[in-house]
Structures are given as C-alpha cells and as structure tokens.
C-alpha atoms as a PDB file:
ATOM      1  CA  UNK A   1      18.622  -5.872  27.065  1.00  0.00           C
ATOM      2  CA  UNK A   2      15.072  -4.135  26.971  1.00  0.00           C
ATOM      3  CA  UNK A   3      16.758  -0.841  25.702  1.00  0.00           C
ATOM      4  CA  UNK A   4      18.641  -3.103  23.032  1.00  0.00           C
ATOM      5  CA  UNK A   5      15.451  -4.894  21.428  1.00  0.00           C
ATOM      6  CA  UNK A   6      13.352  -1.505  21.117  1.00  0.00           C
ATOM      7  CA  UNK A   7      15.945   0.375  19.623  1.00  0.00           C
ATOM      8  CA  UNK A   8      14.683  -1.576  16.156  1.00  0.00           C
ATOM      9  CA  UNK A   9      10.935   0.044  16.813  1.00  0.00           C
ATOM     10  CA  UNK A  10      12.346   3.223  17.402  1.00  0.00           C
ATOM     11  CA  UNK A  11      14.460   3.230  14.410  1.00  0.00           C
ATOM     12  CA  UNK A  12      11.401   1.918  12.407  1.00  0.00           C
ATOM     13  CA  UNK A  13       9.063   4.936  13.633  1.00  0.00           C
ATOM     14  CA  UNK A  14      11.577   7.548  13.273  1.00  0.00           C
ATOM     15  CA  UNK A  15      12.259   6.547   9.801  1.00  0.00           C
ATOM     16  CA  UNK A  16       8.599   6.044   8.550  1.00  0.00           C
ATOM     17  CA  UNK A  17       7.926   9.874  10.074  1.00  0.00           C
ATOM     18  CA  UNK A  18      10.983  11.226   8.449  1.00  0.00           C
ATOM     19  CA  UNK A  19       9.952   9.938   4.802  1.00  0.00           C
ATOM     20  CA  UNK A  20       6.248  10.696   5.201  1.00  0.00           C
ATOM     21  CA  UNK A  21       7.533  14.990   6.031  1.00  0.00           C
ATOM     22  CA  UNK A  22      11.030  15.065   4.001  1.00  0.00           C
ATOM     23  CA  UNK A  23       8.939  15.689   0.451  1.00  0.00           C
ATOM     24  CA  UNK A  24       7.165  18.211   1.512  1.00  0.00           C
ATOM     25  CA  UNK A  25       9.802  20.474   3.625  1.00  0.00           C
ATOM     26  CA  UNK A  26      11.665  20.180   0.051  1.00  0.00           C
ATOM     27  CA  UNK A  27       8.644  21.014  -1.958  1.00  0.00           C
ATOM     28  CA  UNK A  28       8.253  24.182   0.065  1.00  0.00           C
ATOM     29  CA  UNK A  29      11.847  25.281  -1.030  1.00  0.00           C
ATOM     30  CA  UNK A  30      11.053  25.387  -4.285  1.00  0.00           C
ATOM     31  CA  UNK A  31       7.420  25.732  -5.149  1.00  0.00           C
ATOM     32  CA  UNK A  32       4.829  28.171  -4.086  1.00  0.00           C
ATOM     33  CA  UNK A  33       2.649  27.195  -0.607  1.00  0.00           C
ATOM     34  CA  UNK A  34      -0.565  26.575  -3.587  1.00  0.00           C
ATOM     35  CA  UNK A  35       1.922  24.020  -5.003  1.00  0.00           C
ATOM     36  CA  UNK A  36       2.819  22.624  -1.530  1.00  0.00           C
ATOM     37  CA  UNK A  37      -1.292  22.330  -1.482  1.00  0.00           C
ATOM     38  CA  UNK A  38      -1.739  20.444  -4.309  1.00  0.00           C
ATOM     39  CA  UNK A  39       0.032  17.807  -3.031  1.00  0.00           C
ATOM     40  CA  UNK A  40      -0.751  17.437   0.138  1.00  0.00           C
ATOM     41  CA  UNK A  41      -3.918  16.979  -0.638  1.00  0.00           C
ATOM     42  CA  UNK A  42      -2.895  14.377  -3.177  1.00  0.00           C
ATOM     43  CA  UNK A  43      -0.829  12.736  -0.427  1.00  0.00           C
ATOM     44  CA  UNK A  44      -3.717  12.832   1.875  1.00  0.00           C
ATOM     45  CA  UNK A  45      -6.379  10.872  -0.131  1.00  0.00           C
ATOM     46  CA  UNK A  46      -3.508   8.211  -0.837  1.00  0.00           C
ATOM     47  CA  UNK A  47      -3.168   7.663   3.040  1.00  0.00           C
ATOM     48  CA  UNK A  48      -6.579   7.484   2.949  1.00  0.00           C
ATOM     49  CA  UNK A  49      -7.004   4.254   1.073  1.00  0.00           C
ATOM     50  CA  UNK A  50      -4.114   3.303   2.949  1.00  0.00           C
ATOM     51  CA  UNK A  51      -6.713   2.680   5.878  1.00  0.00           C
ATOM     52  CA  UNK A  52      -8.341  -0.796   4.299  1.00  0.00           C
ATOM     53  CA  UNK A  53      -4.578  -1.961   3.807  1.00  0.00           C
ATOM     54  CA  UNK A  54      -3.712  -1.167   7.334  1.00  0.00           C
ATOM     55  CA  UNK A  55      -6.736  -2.442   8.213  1.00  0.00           C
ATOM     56  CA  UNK A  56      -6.214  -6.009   6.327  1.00  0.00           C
ATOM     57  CA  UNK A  57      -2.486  -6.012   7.863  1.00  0.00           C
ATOM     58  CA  UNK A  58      -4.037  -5.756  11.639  1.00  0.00           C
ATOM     59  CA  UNK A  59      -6.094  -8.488  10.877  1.00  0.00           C
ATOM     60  CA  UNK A  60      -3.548 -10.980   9.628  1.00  0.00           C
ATOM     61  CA  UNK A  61      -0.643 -10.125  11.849  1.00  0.00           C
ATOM     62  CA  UNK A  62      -2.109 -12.493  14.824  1.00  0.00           C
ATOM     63  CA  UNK A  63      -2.721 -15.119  12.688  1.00  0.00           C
ATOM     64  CA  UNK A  64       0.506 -15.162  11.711  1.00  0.00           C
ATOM     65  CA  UNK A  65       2.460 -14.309  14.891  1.00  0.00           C
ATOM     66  CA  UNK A  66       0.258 -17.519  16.426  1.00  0.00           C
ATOM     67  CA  UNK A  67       1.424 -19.737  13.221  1.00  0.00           C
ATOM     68  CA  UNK A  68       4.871 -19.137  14.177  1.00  0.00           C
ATOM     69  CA  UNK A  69       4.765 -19.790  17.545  1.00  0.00           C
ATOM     70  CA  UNK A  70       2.783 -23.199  17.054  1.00  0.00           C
ATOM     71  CA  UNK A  71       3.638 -24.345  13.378  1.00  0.00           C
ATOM     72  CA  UNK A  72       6.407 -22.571  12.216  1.00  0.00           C
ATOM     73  CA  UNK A  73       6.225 -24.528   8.712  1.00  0.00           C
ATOM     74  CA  UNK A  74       3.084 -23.214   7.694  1.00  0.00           C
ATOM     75  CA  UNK A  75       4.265 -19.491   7.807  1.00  0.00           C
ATOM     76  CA  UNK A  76       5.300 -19.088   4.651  1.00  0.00           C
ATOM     77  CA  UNK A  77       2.575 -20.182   2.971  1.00  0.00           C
ATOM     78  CA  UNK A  78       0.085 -18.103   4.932  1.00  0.00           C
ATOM     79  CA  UNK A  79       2.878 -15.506   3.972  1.00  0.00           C
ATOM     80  CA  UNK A  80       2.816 -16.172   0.263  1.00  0.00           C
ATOM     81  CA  UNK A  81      -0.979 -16.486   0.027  1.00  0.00           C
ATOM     82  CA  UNK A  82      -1.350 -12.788   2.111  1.00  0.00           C
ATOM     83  CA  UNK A  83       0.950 -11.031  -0.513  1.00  0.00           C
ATOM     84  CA  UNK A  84      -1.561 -12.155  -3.733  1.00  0.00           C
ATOM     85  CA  UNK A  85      -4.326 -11.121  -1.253  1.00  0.00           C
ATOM     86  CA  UNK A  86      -2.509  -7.414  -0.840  1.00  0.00           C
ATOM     87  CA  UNK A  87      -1.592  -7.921  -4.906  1.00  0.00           C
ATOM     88  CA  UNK A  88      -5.246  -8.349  -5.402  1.00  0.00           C
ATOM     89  CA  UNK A  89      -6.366  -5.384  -3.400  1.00  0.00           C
ATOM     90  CA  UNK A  90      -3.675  -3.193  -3.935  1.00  0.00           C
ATOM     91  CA  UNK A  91      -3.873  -3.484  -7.751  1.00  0.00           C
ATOM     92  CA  UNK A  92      -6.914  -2.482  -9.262  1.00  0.00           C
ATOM     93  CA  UNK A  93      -7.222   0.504  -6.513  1.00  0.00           C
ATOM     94  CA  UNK A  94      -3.653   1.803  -8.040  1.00  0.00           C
ATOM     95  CA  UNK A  95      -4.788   1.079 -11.766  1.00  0.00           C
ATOM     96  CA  UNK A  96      -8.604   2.661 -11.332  1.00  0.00           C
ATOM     97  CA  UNK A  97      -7.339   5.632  -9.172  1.00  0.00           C
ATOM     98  CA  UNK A  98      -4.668   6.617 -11.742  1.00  0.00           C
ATOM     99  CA  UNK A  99      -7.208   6.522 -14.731  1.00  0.00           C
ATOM    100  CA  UNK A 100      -9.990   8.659 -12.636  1.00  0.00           C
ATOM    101  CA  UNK A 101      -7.276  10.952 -10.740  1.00  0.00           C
ATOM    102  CA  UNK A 102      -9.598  13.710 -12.390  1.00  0.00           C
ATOM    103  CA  UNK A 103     -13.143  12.565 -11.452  1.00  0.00           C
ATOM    104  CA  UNK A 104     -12.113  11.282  -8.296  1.00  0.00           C
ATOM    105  CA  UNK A 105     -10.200  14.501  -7.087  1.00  0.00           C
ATOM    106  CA  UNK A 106     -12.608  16.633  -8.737  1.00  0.00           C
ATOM    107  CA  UNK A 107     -15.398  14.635  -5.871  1.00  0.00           C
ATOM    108  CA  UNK A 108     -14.099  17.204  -3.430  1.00  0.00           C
ATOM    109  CA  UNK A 109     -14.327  20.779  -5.694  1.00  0.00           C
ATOM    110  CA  UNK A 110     -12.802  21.732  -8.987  1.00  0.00           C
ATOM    111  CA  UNK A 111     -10.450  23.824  -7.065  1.00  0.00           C
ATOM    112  CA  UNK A 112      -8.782  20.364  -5.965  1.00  0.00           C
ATOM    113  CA  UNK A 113      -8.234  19.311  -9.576  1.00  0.00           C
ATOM    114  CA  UNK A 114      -4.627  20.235  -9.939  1.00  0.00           C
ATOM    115  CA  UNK A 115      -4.190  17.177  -7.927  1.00  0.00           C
ATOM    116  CA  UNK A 116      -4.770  15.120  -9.899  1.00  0.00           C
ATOM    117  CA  UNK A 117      -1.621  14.707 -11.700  1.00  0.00           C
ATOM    118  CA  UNK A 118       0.274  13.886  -8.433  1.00  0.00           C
ATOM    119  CA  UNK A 119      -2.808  11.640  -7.147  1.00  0.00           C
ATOM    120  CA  UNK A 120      -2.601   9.779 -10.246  1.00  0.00           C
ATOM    121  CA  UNK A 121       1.498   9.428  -9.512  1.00  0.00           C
ATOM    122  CA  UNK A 122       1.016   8.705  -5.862  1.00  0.00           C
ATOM    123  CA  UNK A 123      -1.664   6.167  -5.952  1.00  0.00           C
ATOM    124  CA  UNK A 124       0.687   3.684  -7.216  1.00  0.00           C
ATOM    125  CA  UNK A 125       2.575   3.618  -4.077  1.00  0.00           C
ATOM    126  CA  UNK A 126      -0.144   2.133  -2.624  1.00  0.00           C
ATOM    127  CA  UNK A 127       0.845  -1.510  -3.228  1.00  0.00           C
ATOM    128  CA  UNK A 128       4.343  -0.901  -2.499  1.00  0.00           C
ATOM    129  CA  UNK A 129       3.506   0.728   0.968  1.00  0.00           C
ATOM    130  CA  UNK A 130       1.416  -1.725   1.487  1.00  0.00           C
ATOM    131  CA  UNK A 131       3.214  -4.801   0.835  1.00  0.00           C
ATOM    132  CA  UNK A 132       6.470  -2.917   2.894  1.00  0.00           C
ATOM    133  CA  UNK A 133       4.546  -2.071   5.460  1.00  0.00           C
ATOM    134  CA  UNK A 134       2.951  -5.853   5.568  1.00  0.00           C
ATOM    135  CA  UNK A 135       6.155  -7.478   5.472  1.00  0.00           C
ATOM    136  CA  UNK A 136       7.098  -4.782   8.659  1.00  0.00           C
ATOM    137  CA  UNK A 137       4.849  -7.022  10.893  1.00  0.00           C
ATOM    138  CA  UNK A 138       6.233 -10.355   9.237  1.00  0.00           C
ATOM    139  CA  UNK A 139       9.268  -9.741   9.831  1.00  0.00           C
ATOM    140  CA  UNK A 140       8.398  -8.806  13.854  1.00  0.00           C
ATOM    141  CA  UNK A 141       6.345 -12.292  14.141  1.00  0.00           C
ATOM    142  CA  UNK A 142       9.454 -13.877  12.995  1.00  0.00           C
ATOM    143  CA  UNK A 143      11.851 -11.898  15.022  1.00  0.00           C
ATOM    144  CA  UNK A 144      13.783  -9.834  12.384  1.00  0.00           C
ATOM    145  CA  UNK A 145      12.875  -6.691  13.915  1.00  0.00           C
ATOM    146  CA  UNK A 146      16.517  -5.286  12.928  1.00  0.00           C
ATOM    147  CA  UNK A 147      15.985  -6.213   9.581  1.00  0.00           C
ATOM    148  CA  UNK A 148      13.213  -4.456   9.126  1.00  0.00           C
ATOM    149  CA  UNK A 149      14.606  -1.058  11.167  1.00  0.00           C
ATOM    150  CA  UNK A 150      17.501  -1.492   8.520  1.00  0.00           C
ATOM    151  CA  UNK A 151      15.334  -1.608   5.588  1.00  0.00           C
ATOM    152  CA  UNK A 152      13.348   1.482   6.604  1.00  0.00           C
ATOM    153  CA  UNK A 153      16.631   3.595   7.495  1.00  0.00           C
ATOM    154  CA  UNK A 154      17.613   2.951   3.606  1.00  0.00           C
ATOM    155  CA  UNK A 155      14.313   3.535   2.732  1.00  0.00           C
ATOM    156  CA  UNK A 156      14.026   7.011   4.397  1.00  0.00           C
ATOM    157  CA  UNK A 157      17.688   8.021   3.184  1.00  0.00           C
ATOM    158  CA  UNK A 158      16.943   6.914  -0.138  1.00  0.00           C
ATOM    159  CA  UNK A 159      13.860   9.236   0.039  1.00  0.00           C
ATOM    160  CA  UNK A 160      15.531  12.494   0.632  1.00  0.00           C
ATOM    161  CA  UNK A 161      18.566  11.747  -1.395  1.00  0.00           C
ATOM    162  CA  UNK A 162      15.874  11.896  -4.799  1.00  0.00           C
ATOM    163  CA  UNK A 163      13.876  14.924  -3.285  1.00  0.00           C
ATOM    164  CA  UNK A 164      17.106  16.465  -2.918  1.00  0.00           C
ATOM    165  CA  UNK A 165      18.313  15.996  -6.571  1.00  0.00           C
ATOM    166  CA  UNK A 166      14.904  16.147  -8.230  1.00  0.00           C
ATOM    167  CA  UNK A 167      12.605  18.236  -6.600  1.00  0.00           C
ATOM    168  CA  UNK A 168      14.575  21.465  -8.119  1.00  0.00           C
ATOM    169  CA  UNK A 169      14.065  20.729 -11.621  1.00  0.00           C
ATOM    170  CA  UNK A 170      10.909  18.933 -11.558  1.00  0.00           C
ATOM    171  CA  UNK A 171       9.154  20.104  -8.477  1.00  0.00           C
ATOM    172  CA  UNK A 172       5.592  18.130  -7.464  1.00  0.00           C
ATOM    173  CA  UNK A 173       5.976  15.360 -10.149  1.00  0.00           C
ATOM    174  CA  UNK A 174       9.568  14.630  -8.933  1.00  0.00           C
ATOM    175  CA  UNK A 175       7.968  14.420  -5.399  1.00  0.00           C
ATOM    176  CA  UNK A 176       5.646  12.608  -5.916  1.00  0.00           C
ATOM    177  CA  UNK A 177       7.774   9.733  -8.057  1.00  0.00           C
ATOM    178  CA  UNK A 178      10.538  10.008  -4.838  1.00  0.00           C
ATOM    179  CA  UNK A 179       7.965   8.564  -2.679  1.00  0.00           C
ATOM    180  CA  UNK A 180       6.811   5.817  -4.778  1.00  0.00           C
ATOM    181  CA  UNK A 181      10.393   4.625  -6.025  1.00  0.00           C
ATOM    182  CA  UNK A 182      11.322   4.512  -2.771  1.00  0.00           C
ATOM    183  CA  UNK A 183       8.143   2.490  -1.394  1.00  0.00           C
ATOM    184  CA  UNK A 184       9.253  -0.022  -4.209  1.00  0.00           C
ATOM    185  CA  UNK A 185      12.939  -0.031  -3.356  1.00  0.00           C
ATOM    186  CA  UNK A 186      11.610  -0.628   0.636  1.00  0.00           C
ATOM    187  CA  UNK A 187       9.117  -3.563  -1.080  1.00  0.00           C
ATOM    188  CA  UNK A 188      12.029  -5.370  -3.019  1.00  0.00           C
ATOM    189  CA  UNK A 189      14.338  -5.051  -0.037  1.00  0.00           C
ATOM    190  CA  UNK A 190      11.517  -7.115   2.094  1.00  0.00           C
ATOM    191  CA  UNK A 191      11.046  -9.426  -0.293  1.00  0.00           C
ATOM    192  CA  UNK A 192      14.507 -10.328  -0.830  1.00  0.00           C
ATOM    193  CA  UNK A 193      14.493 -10.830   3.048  1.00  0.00           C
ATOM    194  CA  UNK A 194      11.632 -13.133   3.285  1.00  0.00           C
ATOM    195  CA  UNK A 195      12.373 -14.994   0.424  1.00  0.00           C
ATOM    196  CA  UNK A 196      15.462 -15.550   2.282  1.00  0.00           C
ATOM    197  CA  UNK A 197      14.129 -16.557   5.446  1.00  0.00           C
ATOM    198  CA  UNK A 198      10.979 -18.441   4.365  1.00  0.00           C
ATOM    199  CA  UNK A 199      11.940 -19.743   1.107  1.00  0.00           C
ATOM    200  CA  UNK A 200      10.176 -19.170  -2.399  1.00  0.00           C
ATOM    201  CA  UNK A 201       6.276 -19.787  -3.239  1.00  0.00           C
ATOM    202  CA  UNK A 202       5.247 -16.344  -4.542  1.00  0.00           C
ATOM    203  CA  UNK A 203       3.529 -17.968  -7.860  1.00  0.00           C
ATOM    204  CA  UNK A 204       4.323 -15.583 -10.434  1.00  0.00           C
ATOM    205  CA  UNK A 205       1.694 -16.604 -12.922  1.00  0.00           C
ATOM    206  CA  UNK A 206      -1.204 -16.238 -10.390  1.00  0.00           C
ATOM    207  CA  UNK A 207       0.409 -12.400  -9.818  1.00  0.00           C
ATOM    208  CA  UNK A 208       0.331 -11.998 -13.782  1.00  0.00           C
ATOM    209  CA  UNK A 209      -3.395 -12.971 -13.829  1.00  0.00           C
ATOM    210  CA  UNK A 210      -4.315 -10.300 -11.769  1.00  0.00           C
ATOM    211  CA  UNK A 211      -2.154  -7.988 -13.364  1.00  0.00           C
ATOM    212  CA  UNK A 212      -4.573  -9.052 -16.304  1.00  0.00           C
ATOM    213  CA  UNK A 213      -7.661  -8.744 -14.853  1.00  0.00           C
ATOM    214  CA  UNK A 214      -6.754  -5.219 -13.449  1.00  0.00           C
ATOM    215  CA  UNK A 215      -5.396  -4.136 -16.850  1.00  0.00           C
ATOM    216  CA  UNK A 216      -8.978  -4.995 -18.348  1.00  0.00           C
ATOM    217  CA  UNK A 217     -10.825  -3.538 -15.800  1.00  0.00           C
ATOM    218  CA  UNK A 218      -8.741  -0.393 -16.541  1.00  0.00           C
ATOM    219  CA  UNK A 219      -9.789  -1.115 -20.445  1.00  0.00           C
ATOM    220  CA  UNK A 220     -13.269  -0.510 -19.139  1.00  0.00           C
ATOM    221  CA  UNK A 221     -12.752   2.094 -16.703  1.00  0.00           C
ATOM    222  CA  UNK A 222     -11.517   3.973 -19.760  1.00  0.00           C
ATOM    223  CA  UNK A 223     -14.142   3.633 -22.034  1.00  0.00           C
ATOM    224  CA  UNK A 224     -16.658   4.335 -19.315  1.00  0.00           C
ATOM    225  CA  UNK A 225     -14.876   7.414 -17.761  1.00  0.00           C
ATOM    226  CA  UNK A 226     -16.961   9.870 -19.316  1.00  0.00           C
ATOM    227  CA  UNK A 227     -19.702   8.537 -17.062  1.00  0.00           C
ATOM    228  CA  UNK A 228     -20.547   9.416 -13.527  1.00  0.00           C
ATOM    229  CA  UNK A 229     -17.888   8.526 -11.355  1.00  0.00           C
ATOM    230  CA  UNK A 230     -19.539   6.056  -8.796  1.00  0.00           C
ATOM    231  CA  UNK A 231     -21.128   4.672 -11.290  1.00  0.00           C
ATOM    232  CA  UNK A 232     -17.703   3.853 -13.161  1.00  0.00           C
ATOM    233  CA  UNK A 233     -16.208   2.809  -9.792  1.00  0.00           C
ATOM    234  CA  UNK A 234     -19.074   0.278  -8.902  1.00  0.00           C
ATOM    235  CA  UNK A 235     -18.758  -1.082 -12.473  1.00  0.00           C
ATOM    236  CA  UNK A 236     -15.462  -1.650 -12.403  1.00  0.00           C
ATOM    237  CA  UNK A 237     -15.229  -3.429  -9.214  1.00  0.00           C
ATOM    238  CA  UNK A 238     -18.281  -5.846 -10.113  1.00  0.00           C
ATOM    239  CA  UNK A 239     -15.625  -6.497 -13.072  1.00  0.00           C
ATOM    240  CA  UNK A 240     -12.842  -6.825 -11.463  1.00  0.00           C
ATOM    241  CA  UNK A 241     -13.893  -9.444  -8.929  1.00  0.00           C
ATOM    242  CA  UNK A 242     -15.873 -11.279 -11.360  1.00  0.00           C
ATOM    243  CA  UNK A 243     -12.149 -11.528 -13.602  1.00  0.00           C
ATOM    244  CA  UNK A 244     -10.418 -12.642 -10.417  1.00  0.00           C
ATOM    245  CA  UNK A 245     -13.197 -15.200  -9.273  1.00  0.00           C
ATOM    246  CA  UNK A 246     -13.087 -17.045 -13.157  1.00  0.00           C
ATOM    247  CA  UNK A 247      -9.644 -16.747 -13.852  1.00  0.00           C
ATOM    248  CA  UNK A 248      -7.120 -18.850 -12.721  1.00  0.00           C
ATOM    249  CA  UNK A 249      -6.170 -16.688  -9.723  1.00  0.00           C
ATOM    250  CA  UNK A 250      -7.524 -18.176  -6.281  1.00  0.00           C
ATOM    251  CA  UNK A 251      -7.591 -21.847  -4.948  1.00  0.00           C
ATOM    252  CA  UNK A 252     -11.137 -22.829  -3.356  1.00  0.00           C
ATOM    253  CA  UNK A 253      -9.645 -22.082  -0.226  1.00  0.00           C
ATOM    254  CA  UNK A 254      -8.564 -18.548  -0.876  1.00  0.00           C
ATOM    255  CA  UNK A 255     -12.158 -18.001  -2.331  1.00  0.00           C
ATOM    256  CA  UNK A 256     -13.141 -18.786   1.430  1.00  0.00           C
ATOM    257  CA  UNK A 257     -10.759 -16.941   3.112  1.00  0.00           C
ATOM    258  CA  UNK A 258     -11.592 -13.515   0.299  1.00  0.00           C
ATOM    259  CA  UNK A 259     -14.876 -14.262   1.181  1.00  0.00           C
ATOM    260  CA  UNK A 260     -14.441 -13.685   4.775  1.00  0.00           C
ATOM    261  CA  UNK A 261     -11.998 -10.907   4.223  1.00  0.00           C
ATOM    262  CA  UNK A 262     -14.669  -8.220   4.111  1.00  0.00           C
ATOM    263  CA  UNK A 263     -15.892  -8.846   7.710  1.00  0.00           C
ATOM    264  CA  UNK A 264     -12.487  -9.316   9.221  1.00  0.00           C
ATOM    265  CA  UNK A 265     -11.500  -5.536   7.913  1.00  0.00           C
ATOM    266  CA  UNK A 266     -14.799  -4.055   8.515  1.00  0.00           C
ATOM    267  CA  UNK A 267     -14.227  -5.156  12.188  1.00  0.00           C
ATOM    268  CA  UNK A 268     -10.560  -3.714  12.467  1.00  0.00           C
ATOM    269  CA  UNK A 269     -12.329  -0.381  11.304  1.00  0.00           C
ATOM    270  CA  UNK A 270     -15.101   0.000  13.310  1.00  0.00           C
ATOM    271  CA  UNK A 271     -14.628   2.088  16.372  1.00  0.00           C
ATOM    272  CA  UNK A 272     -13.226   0.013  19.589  1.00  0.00           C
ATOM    273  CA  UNK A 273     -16.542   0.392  22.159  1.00  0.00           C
ATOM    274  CA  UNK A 274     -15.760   2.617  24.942  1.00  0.00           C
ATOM    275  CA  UNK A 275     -17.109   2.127  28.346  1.00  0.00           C
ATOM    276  CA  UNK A 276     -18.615   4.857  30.828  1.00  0.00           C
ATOM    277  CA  UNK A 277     -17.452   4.881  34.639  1.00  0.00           C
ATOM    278  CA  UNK A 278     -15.391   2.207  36.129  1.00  0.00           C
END
C-alpha cells in the first residue's frame, strides 16, 4: 500500500531529526547555556560544509536511479567509483579542518574560539555523514528503502544511548565524539548492505592513496599554520589535488568525470530561478 512504502521515509526523517537535536537537549543538562554555545556553533559550521556533499549527492542520485532502471549491471561500479569521489572530498576537508579548528573558528571572532576543540572533533564526521547519507539515496534507487529506515533507527538509538552515558562525565567532547561514532557505525552498516547487494569493488589501495595524499597535505598544513589562514587553505588544496592527480588514485576517466564535478555542484547550489506572475 501507499501508507506501507512511505512509512520507510518517515522513519528515515524522524530519525535523522532526532540525532541531529538529542546531543544538544543532553548537553543542556549538564553544561552551562555558554557551553551549549560552543557547540552549536561548532555543529553549525560542520553542516555547513555539509552543503558541497549534499550538493555532490543531488547530482549523482539521477544518474544512478536512471542506471538502474536501464543497466542495472553498471550500478555498482558507478557506486564504487562515487564513494572514492566522496573519499576524495570528504578527506582532506576532515584532515585540514581538524589541524586549523583554531584559525578557521577564530575567522568569525575570538569569542568563537572555544570551538574549536569540538570543531576539530566534529569535522571528522563529515565523511561518515556523507558517505551514510550517500548510500541513503543508493539504497532508494535500488529499492531498499527499509533498509535504509532500519539503519538510521539504530543509528539514532545508538546516538542517545552514548550521550546518555557520556555526556555526564565528559560533557562537549563526549558530544561531540557521540555524533561522529555514530555517523561511522551508520557508514559501516551501509556498506555492509551494499556490498551485499552490489557485490565488492571498493579498491582499497586507491582509498589508501588518498589517505596519503591527505596525510601530506596535513604535513604541510602544519608547518604552514602559522601563516594566514586562506593563504594555508589555498596552498593546501593546490597540494592536495596535485597529490591526487600524480598518484595512482584516478583512472583517465575519473579525471574527466572530477573534472566536470565542479560545474555539476556549482549548479545544484545555485539558486533555482523563480518566475514572476503566471
């Protein structure tokens, strides 16, 4: 029934809103509101990098849903080659943000900068989130919609069972880790299910290559951070993309397909046009 298949989405939603307000109810139990502040703001500037992520999921979802329909075989290689892509985004924004937490927090006043501690914590949920959230809209093109709902029920029950136990004693650190080893538990869960339902193909030495090239561009990062922020930033990206274009990461055909990545996102976040009169 119509009732039956949207109970899934609803259980997806519900979940996803739950996890994203649970820390924070249990932060204000035990920490002052300034506390509360801190990371909120920290949690804030996450989501906001979340935004190119989102952005890159929109743009592949239709691709995908359309493979499915007409080739079902090619799937999970479009699948395989999207989680490197998300890998290779996701990586170096976790690795640089946690070594500049300080400069980059400290962007918006000095009266943000004890943030930075749970920015530099929270930041690495970014590739989990990412790749959960990802494998979200795989798993709908495929039709495991209940799957997915499961996955993001544990997920959210997972999350307040470690606010409830560690928030107490450790207060915005303890928060902060909650929501990242939960994002991970959420990413392993979806990869166990695709792996399951579309086979293997994940290439584990390409993944440790850009693990590589991220943990040199953090090298640098490092020795630069005494610098002016933007100007560490900028270096460090020319870096990074320069490791990832000369090491054995990408195929020529992913070079094309990074190459056009830009313009596909850029697209998803411009502003839809909006028409006067009818």
């Amino acid at each position: 029934s119509v009732l039956k298949a949207g109970l899934p989405f609803a259980a997806v939603q519900l979940s996803l809103s739950f996890a994203f307000q649970v820390d924070t109810i249990f932060l204000s139990r035990y920490v002052s509101d300034e506390v509360v502040g801190w990371y909120s703001a920290a949690y804030r500037l996450t989501l906001s990098f979340l935004t190119i992520s989102r952005s890159f999921n929109d743009a592949i979802l239709p691709t995908l849903a359309r493979e499915h329909t007409n080739n079902p075989a090619t799937v999970s290689q479009w699948y395989y080659t999207s989680v490197r892509f998300i890998v290779l985004i996701a990586l170096p924004i976790a690795v640089g943000g946690s070594l500049l937490s300080s400069g980059i927090i400290n962007i918006f006043g000095e009266e943000f900068l004890p943030s930075a501690l749970a920015f530099s914590i929270l930041i690495w949920d970014i590739p989990f989130v990412t790749y959960h959230a990802f494998c979200g809209n795989i798993a709908t093109s495929i039709k495991r919609e209940g799957s997915a709902a499961r996955i993001y029920v544990s997920v959210g029950i997972l999350n307040v069972i470690l606010n409830a136990f560690l928030i107490p004693q450790f207060g915005i650190a303890a928060a902060c880790l909650a929501t990242v080893v939960t994002d991970f538990f959420g990413a392993a869960l979806f990869y166990a299910l695709l792996r399951r339902e579309l086979g293997p193909g994940l290439k584990l030495r390409r993944l440790l290559w850009i693990g590589i090239a991220a943990a040199l561009m953090g090298v640098e990062v490092v020795l630069l951070r005494h610098l002016n922020i933007f100007l560490v930033i900028a270096v460090g990206g020319v870096t990074y993309l320069t490791l990832i274009w000369v090491l054995p990461i990408l195929k020529d055909n992913e070079r094309q397909q990074l190459l056009q990545l830009p313009g596909q996102v850029i697209r998803r976040l411009r502003p839809a046009p909006t028409t006067i009169g009818s």
